[in-house]
N, C-alpha and C. Protein backbone atom coordinates (compact mmCIF):
# COMPACT_ATOMS: atom_id res chain seq x y z
N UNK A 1 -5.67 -14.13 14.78
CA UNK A 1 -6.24 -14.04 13.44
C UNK A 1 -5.15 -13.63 12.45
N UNK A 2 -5.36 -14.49 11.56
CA UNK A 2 -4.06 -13.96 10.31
C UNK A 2 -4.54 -12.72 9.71
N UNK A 3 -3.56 -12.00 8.90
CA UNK A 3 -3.74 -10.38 7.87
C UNK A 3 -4.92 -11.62 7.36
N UNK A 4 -5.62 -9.86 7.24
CA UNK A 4 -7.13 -10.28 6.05
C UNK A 4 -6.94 -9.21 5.44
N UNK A 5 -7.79 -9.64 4.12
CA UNK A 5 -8.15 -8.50 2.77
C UNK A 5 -9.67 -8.97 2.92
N UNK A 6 -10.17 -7.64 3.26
CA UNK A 6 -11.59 -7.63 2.61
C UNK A 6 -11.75 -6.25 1.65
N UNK A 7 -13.14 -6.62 1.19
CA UNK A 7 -13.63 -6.25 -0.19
C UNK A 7 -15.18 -5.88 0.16
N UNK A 8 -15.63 -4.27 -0.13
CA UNK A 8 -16.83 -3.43 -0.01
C UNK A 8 -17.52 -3.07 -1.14
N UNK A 9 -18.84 -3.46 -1.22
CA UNK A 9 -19.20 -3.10 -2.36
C UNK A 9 -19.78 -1.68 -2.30
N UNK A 10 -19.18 -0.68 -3.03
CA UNK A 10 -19.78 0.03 -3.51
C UNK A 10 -21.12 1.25 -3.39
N UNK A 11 -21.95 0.46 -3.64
CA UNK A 11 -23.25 0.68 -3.73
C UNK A 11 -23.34 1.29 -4.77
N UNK A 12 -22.82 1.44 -5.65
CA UNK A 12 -22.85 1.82 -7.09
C UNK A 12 -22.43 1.67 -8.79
N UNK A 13 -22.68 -0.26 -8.17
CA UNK A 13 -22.68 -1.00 -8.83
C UNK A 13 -24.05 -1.91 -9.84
N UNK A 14 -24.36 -2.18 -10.28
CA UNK A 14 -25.55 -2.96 -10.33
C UNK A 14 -25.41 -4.49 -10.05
N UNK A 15 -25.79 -5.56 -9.47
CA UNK A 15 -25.99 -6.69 -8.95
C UNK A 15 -25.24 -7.11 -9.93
N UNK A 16 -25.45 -7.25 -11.69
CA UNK A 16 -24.45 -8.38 -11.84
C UNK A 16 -23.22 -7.98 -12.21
N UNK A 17 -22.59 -6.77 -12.24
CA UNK A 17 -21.39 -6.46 -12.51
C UNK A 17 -20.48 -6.89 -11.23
N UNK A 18 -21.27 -6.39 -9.86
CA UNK A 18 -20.65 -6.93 -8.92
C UNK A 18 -20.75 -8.39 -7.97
N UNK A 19 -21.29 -8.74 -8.86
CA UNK A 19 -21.47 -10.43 -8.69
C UNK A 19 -20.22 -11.05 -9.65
N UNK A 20 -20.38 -10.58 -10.39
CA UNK A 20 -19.23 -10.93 -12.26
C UNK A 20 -18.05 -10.82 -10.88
N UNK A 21 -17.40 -9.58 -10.74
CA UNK A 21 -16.53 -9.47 -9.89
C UNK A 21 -15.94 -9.93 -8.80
N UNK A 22 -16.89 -10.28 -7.74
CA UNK A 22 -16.79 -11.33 -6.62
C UNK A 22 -16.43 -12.73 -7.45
N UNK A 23 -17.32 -13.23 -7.78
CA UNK A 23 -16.92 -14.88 -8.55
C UNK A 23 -15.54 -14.58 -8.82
N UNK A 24 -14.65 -14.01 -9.06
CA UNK A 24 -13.61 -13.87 -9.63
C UNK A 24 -12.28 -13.90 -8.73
N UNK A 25 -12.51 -13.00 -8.14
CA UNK A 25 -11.34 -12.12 -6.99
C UNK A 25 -11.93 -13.29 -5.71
N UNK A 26 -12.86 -13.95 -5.17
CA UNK A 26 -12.96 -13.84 -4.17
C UNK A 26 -12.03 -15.25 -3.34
N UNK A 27 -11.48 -15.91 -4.34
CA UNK A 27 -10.36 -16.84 -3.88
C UNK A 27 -9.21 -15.51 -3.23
N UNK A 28 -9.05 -15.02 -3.59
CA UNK A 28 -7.97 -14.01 -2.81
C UNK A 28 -8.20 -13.30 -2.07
N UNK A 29 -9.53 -13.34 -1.11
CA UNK A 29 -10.13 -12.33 -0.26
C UNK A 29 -10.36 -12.85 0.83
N UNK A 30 -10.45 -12.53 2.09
CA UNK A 30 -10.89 -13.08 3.43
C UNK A 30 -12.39 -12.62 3.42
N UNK A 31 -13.38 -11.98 2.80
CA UNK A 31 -14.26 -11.34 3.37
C UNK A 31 -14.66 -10.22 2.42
N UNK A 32 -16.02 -10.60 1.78
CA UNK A 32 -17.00 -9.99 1.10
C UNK A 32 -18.33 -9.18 1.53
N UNK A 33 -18.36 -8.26 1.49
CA UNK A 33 -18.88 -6.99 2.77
C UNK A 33 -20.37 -6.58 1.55
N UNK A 34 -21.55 -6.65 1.62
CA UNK A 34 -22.78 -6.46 0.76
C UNK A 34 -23.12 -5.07 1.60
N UNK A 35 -22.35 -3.93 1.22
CA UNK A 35 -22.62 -2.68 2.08
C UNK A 35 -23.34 -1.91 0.73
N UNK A 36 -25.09 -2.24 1.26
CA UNK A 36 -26.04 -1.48 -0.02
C UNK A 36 -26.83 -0.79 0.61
N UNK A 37 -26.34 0.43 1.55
CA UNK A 37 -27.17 1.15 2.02
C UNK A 37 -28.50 1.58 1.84
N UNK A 38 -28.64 1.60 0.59
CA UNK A 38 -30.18 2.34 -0.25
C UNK A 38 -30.77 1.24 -0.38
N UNK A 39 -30.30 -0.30 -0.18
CA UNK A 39 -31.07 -1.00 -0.81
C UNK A 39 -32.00 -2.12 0.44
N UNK A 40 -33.38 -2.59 -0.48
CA UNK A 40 -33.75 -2.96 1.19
C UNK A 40 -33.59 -4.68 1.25
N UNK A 41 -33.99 -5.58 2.84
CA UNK A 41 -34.00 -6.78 3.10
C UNK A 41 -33.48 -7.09 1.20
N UNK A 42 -35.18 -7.07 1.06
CA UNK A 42 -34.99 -8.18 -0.49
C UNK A 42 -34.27 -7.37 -1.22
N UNK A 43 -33.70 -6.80 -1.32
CA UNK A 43 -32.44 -6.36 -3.06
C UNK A 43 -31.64 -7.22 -2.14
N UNK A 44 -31.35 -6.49 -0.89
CA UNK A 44 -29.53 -7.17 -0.70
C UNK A 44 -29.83 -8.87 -0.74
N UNK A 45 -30.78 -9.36 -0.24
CA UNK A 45 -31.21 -10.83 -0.22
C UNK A 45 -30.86 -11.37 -1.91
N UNK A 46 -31.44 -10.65 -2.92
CA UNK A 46 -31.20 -11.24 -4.49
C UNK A 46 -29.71 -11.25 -4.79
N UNK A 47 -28.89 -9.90 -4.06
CA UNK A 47 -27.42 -9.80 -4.02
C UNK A 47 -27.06 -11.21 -3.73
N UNK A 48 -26.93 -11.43 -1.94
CA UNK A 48 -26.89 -12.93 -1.62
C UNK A 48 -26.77 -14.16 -2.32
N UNK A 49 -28.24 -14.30 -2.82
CA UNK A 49 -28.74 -15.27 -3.68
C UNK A 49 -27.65 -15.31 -5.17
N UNK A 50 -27.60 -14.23 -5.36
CA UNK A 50 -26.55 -14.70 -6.98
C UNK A 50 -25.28 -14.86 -6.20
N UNK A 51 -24.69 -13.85 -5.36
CA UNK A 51 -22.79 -14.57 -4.86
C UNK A 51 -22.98 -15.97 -4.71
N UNK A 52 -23.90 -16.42 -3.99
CA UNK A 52 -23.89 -17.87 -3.46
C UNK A 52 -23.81 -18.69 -4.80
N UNK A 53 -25.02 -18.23 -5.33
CA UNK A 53 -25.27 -19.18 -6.92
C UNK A 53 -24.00 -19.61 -7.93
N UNK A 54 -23.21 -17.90 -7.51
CA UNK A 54 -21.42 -17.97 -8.51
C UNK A 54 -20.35 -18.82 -7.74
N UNK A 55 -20.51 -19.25 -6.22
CA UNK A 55 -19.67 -19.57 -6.02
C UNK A 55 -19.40 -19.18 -4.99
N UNK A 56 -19.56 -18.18 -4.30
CA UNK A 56 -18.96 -17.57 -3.19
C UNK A 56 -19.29 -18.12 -1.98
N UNK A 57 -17.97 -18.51 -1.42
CA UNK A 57 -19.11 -18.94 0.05
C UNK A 57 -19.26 -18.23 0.80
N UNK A 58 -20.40 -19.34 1.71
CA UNK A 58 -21.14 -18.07 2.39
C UNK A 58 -20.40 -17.73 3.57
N UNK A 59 -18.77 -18.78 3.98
CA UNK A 59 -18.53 -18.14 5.36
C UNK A 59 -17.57 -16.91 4.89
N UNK A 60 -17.56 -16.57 3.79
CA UNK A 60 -17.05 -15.14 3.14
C UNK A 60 -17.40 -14.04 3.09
N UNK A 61 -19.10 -14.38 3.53
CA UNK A 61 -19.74 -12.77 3.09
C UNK A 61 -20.11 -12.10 4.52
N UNK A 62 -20.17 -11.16 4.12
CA UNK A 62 -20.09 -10.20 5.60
C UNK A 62 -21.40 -9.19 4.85
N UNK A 63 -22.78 -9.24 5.97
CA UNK A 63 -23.63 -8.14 5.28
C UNK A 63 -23.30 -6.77 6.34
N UNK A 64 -23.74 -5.80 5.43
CA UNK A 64 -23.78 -4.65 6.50
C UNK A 64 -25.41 -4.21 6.75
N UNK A 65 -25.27 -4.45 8.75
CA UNK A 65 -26.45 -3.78 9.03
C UNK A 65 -27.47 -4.78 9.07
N UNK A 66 -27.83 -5.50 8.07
CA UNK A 66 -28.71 -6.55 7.80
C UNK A 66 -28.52 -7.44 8.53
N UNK A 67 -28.65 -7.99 9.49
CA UNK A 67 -28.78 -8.53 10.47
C UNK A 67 -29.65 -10.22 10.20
N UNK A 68 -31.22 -9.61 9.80
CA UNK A 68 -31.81 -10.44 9.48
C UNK A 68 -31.50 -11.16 8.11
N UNK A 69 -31.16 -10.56 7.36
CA UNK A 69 -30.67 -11.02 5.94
C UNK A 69 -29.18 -12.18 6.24
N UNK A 70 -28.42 -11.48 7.09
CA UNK A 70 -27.05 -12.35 7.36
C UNK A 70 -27.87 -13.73 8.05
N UNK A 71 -28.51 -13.55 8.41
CA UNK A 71 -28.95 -14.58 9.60
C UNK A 71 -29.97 -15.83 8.83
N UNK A 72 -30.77 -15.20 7.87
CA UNK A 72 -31.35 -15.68 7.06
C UNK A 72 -30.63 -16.87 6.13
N UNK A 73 -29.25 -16.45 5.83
CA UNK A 73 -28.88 -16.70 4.52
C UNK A 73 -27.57 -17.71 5.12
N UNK A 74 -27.41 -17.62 6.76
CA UNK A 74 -26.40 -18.21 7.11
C UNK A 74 -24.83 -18.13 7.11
N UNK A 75 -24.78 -16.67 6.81
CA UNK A 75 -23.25 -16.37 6.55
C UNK A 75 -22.09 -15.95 7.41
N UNK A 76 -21.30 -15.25 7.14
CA UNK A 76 -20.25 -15.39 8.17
C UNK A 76 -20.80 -14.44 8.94
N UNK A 77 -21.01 -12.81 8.44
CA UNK A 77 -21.35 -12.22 9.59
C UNK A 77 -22.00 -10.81 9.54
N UNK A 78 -21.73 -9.87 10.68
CA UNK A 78 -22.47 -8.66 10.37
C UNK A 78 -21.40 -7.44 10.24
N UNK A 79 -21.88 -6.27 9.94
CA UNK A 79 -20.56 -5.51 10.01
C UNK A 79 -21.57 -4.44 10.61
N UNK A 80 -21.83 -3.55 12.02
CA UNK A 80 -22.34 -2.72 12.27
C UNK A 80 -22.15 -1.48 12.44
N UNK A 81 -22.81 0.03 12.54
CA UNK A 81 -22.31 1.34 12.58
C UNK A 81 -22.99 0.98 13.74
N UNK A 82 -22.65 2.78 13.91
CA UNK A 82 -23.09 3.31 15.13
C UNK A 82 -24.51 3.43 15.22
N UNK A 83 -25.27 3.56 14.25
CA UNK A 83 -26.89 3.82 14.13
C UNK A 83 -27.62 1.99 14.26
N UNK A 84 -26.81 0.76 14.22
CA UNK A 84 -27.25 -0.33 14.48
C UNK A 84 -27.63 -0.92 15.67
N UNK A 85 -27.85 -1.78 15.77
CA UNK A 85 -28.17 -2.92 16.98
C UNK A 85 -27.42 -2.71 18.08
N UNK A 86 -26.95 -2.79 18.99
CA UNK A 86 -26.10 -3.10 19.77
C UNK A 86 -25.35 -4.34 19.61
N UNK A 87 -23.85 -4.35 19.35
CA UNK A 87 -23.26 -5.40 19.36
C UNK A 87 -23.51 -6.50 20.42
N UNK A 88 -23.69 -6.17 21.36
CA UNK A 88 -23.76 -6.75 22.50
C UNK A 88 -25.36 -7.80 22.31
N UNK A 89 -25.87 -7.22 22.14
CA UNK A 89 -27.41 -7.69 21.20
C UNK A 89 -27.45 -8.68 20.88
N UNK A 90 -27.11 -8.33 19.62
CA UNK A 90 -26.48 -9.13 18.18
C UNK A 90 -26.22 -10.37 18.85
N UNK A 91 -24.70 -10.07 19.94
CA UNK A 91 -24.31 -11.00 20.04
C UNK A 91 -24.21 -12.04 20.99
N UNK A 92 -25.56 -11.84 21.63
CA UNK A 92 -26.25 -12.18 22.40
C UNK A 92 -27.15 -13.56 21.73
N UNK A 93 -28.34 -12.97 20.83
CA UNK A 93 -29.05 -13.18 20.01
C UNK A 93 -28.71 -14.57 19.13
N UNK A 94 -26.98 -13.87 18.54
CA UNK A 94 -26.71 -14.80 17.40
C UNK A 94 -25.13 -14.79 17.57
N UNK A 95 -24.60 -16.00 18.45
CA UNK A 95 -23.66 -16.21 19.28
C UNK A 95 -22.84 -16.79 17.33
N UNK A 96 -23.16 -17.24 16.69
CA UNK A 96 -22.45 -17.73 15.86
C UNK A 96 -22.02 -16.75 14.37
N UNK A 97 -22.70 -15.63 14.77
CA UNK A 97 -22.09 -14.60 13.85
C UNK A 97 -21.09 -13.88 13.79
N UNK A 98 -20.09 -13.50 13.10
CA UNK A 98 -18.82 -12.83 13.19
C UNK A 98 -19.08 -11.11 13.54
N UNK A 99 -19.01 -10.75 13.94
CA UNK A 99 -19.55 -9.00 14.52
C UNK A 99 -18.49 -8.06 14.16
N UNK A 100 -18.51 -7.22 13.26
CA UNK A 100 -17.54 -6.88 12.94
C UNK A 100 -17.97 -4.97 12.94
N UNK A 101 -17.34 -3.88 13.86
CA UNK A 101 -17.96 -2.87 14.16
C UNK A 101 -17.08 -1.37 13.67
N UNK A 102 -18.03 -0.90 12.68
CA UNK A 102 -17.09 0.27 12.23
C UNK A 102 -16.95 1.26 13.13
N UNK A 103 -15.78 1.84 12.97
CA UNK A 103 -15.70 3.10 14.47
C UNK A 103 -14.38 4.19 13.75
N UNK A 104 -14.67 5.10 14.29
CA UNK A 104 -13.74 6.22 13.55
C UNK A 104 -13.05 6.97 14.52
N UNK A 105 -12.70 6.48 15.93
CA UNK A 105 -12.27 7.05 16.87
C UNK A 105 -11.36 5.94 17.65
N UNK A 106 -10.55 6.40 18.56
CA UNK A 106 -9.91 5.57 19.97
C UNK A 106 -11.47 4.87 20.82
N UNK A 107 -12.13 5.84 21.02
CA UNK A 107 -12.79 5.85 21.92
C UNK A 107 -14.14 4.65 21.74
N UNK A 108 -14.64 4.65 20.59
CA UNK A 108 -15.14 3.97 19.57
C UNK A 108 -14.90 2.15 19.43
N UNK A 109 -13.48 2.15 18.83
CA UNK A 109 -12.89 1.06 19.08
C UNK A 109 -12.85 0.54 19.99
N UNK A 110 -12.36 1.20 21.75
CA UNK A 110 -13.06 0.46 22.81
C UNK A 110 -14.38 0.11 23.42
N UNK A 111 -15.00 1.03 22.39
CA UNK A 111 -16.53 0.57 23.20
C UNK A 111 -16.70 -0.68 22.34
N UNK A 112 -16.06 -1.20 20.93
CA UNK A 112 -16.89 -2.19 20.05
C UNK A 112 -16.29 -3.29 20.71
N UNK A 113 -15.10 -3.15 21.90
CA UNK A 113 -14.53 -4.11 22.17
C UNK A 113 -15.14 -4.88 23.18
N UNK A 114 -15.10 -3.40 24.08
CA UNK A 114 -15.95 -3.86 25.53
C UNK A 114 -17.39 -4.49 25.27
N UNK A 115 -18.06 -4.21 24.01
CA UNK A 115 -19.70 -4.75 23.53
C UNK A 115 -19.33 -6.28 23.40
N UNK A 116 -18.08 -6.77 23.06
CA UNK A 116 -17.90 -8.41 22.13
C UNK A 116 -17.34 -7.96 20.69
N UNK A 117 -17.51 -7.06 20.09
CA UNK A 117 -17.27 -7.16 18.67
C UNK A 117 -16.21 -7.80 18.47
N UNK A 118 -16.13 -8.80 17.30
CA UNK A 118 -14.61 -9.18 17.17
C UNK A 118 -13.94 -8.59 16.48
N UNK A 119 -14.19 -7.52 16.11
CA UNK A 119 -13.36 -6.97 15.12
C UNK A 119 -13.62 -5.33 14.44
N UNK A 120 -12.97 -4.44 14.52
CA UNK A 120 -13.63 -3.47 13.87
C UNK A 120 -13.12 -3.02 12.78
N UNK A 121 -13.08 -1.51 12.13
CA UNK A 121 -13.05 -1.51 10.89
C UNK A 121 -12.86 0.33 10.63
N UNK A 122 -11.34 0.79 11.10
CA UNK A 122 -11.10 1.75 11.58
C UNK A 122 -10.98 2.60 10.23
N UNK A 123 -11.19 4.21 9.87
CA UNK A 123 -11.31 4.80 8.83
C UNK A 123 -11.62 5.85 8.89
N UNK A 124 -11.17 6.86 7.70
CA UNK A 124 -10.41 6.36 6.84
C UNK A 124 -9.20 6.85 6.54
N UNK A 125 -8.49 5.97 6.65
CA UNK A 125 -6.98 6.09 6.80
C UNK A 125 -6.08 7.19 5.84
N UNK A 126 -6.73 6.94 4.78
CA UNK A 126 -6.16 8.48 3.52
C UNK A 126 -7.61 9.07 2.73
N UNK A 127 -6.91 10.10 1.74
CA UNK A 127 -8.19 10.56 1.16
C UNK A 127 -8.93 9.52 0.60
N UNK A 128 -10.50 9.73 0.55
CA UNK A 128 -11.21 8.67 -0.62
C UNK A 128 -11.91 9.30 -1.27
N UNK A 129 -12.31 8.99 -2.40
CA UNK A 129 -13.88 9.61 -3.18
C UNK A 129 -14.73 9.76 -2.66
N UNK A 130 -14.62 8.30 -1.77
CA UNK A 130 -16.17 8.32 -0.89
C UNK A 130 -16.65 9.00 0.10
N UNK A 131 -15.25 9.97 0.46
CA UNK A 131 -15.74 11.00 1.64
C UNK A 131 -14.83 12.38 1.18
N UNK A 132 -15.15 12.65 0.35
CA UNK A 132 -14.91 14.04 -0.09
C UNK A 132 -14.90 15.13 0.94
N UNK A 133 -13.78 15.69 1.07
CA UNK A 133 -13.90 17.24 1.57
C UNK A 133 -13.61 16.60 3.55
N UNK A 134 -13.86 15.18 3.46
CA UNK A 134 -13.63 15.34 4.86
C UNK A 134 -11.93 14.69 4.86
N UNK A 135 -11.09 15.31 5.93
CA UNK A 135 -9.83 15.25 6.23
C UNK A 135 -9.40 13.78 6.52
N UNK A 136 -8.47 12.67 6.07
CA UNK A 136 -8.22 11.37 6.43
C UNK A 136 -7.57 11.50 7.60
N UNK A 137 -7.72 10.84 8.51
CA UNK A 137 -7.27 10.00 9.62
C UNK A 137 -6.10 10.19 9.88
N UNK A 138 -5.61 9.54 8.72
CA UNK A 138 -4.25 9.16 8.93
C UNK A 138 -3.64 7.73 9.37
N UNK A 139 -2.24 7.75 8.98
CA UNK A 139 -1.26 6.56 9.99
C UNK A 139 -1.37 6.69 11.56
N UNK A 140 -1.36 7.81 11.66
CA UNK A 140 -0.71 7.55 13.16
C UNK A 140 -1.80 7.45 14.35
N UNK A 141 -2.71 7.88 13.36
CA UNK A 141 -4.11 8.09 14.15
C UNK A 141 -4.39 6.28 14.23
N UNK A 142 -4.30 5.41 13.08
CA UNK A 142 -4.08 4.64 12.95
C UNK A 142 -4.18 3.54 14.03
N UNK A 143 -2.42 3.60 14.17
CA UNK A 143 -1.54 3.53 15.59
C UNK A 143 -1.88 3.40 16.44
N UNK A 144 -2.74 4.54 16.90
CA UNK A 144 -3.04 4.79 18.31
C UNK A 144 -4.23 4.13 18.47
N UNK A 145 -5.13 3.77 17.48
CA UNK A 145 -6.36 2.60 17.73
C UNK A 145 -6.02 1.70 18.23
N UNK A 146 -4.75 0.71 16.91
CA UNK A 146 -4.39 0.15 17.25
C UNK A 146 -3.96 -0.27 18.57
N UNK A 147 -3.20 0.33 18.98
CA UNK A 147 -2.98 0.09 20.72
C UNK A 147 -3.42 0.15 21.90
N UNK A 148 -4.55 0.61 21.32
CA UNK A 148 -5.65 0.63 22.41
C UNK A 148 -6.62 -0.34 22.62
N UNK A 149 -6.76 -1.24 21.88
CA UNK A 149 -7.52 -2.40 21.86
C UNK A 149 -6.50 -3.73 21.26
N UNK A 150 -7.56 -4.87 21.86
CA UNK A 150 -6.68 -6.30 21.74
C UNK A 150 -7.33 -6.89 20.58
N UNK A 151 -8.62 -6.26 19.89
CA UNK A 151 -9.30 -6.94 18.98
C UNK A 151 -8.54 -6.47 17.21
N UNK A 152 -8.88 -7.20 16.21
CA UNK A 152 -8.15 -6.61 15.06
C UNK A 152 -8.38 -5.63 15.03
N UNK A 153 -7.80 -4.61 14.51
CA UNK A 153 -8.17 -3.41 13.41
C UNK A 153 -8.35 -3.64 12.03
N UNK A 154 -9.12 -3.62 11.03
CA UNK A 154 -9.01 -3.55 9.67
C UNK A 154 -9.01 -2.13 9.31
N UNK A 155 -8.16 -1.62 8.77
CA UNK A 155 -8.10 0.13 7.83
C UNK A 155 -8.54 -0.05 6.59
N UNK A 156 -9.13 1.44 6.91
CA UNK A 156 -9.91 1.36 5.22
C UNK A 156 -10.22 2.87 4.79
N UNK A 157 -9.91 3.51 3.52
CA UNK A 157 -10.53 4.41 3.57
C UNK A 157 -9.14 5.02 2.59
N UNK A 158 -9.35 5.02 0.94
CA UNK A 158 -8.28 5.25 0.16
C UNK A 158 -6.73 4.67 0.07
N UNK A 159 -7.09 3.32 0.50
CA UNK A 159 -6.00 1.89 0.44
C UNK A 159 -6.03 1.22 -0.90
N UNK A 160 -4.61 1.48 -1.56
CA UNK A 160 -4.35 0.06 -2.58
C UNK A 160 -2.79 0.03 -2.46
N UNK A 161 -2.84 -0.99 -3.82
CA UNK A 161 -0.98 -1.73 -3.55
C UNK A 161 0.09 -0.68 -3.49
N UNK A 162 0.19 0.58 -3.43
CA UNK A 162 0.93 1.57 -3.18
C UNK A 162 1.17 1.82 -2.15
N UNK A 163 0.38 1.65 -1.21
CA UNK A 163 0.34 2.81 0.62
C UNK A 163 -0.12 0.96 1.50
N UNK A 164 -0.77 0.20 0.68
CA UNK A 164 -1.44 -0.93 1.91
C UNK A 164 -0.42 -1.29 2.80
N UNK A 165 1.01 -1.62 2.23
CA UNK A 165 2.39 -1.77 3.56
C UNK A 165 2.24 -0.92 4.73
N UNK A 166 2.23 0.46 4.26
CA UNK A 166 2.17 1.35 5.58
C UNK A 166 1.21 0.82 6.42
N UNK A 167 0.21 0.33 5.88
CA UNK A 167 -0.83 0.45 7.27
C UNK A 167 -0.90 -0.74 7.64
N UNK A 168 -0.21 -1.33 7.13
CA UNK A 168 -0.34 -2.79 8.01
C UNK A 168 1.11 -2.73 8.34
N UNK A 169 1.83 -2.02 8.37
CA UNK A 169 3.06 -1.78 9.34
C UNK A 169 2.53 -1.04 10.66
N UNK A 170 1.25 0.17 10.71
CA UNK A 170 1.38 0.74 11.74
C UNK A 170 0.87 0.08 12.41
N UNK A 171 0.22 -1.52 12.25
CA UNK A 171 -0.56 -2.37 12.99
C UNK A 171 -1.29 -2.86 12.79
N UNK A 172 -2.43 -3.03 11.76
CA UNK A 172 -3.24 -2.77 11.34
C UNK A 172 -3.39 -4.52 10.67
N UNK A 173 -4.32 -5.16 11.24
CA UNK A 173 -4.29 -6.51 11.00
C UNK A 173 -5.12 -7.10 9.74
N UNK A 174 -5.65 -5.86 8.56
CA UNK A 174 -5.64 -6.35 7.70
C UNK A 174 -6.10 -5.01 6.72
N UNK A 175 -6.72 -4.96 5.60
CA UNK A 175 -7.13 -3.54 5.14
C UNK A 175 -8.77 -4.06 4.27
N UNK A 176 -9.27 -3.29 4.45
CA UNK A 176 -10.58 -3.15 3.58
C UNK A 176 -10.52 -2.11 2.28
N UNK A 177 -11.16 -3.06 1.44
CA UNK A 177 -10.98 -1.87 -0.22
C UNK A 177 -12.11 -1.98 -0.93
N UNK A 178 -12.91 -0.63 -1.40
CA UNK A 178 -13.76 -0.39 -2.50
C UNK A 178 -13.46 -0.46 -3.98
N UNK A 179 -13.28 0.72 -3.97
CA UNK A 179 -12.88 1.01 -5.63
C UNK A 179 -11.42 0.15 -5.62
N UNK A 180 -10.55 0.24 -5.07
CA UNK A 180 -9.34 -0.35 -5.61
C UNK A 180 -9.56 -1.77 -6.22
N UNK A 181 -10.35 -2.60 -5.98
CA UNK A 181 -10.57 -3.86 -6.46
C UNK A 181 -12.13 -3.53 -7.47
N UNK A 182 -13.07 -2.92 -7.39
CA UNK A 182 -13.78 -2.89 -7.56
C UNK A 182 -13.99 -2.15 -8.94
N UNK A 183 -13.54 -0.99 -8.95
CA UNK A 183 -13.34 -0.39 -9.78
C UNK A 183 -11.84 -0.11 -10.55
N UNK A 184 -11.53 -0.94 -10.36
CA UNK A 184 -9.97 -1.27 -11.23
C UNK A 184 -10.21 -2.05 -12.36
N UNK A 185 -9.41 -1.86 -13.69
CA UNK A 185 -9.17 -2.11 -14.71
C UNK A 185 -9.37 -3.73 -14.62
N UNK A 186 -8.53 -4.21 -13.64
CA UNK A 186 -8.57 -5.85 -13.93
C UNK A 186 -8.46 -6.20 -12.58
N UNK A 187 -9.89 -6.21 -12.00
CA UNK A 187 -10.18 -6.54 -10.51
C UNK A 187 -9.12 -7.94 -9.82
N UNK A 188 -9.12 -8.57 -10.52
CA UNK A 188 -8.22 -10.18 -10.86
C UNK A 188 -6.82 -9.62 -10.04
N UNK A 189 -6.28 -9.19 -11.29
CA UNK A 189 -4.28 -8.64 -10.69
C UNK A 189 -4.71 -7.54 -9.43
N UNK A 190 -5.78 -6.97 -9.26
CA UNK A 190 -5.42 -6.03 -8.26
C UNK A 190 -5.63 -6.74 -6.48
N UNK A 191 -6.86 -7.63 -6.87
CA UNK A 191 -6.94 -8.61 -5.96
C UNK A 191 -5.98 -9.60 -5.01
N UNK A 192 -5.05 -10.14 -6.27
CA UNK A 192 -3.95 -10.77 -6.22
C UNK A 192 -3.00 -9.87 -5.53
N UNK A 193 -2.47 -8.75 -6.20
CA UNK A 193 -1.59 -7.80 -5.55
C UNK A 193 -1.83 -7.57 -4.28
N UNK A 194 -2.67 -7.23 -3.55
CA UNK A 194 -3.58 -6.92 -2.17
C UNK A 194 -2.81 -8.08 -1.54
N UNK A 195 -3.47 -9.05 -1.74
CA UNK A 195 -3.42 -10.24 -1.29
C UNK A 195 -2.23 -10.78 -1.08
N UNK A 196 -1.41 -10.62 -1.41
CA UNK A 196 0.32 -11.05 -1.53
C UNK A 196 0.73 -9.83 -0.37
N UNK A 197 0.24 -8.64 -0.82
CA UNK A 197 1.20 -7.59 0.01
C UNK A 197 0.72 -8.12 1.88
N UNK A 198 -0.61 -8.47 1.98
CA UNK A 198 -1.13 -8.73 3.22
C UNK A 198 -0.68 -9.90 3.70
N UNK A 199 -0.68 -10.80 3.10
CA UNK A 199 -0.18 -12.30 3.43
C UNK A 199 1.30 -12.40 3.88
N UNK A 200 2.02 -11.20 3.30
CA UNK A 200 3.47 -11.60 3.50
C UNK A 200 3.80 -10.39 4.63
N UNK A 201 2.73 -9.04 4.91
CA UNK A 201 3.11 -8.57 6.01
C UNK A 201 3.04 -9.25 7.31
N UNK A 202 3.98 -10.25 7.82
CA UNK A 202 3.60 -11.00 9.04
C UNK A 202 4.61 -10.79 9.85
């Protein structure tokens, strides 16, 4: 699998600001992640319904959790926690979905491997907003995922065009970003920037 850039929404956005946004950036993205925890089947389903309507395709979008909604709508894939389905399930069930499994440990990462997951989604690598008060990961912690499994790693967790080299130097086969694209001044150049730094770490 080549470096990927994916892109998380939020959840504290309203539908069309972050629809406005996707249509935009999402030529420079591997992978559009509808992570709306609070919200149920039908909100994230109307989400769906407008990316598709702007443009986005659907083997781009990645739902979280929603299972039935991904499956519904035909898209690339699922992204699961620990409180979900069993990967193994899933991917049982729905052999043509991309399974993609968040994990915050060594230990973690091999179980999403040994389930089928293709991919997980290790974090978080430095401080974020989004997890206040709890301690980042780190690089090296990183690292050591990394090498413990044959499936990608994606890092995520207070990544933009400043620090994204490091972590796709310590291995790290692509990075996931919230606010840095999302909540940036000009989602467009920051997108682009991402996207260049990942493409050319090879």
């Amino acid at each position: 699998m080549e470096r990927q850039l994916h892109i998380i929404s939020t959840g504290k956005q309203p539908l069309d600001q972050f629809v406005a946004i996707c249509a935009r950036v999402h030529p420079y993205v591997d992978a559009i992640h509808v992570r709306e925890k609070m919200k149920t089947a039908r909100e994230i389903s109307e989400f769906l319904t407008a990316l598709i309507k702007q443009g986005v395709p659907p083997r781009k979008i990645i739902v979280n959790d929603r299972i039935d909604v991904a499956v519904v709508f035909g898209v690339k894939g699922v992204q699961l926690a620990h409180h979900s389905l069993s990967v193994r399930k899933v991917k049982h069930h729905f052999p043509s979905l991309s399974i993609g499994c968040s994990v915050h440990s060594i230990a973690e990462a091999m179980e999403a491997e040994e389930s089928g997951a293709d991919y997980c989604i290790y974090g978080h690598v430095f401080a974020t907003g989004s997890k206040v008060g709890v301690p980042p990961r780190g690089i090296e912690s990183l690292r050591s995922v990394v090498n413990h499994v044959n499936i990608p790693v994606i890092a995520i967790g207070g990544i933009h065009s400043n620090n994204a080299e490091q972590v796709l130097k310590a291995g790290a086969q692509g990075i996931a970003v919230m606010s840095a694209v999302f909540f940036a001044d000009d989602p467009v150049s920051e997108a682009k920037k991402l996207a260049k730094i990942v493409k050319k770490m090879v």
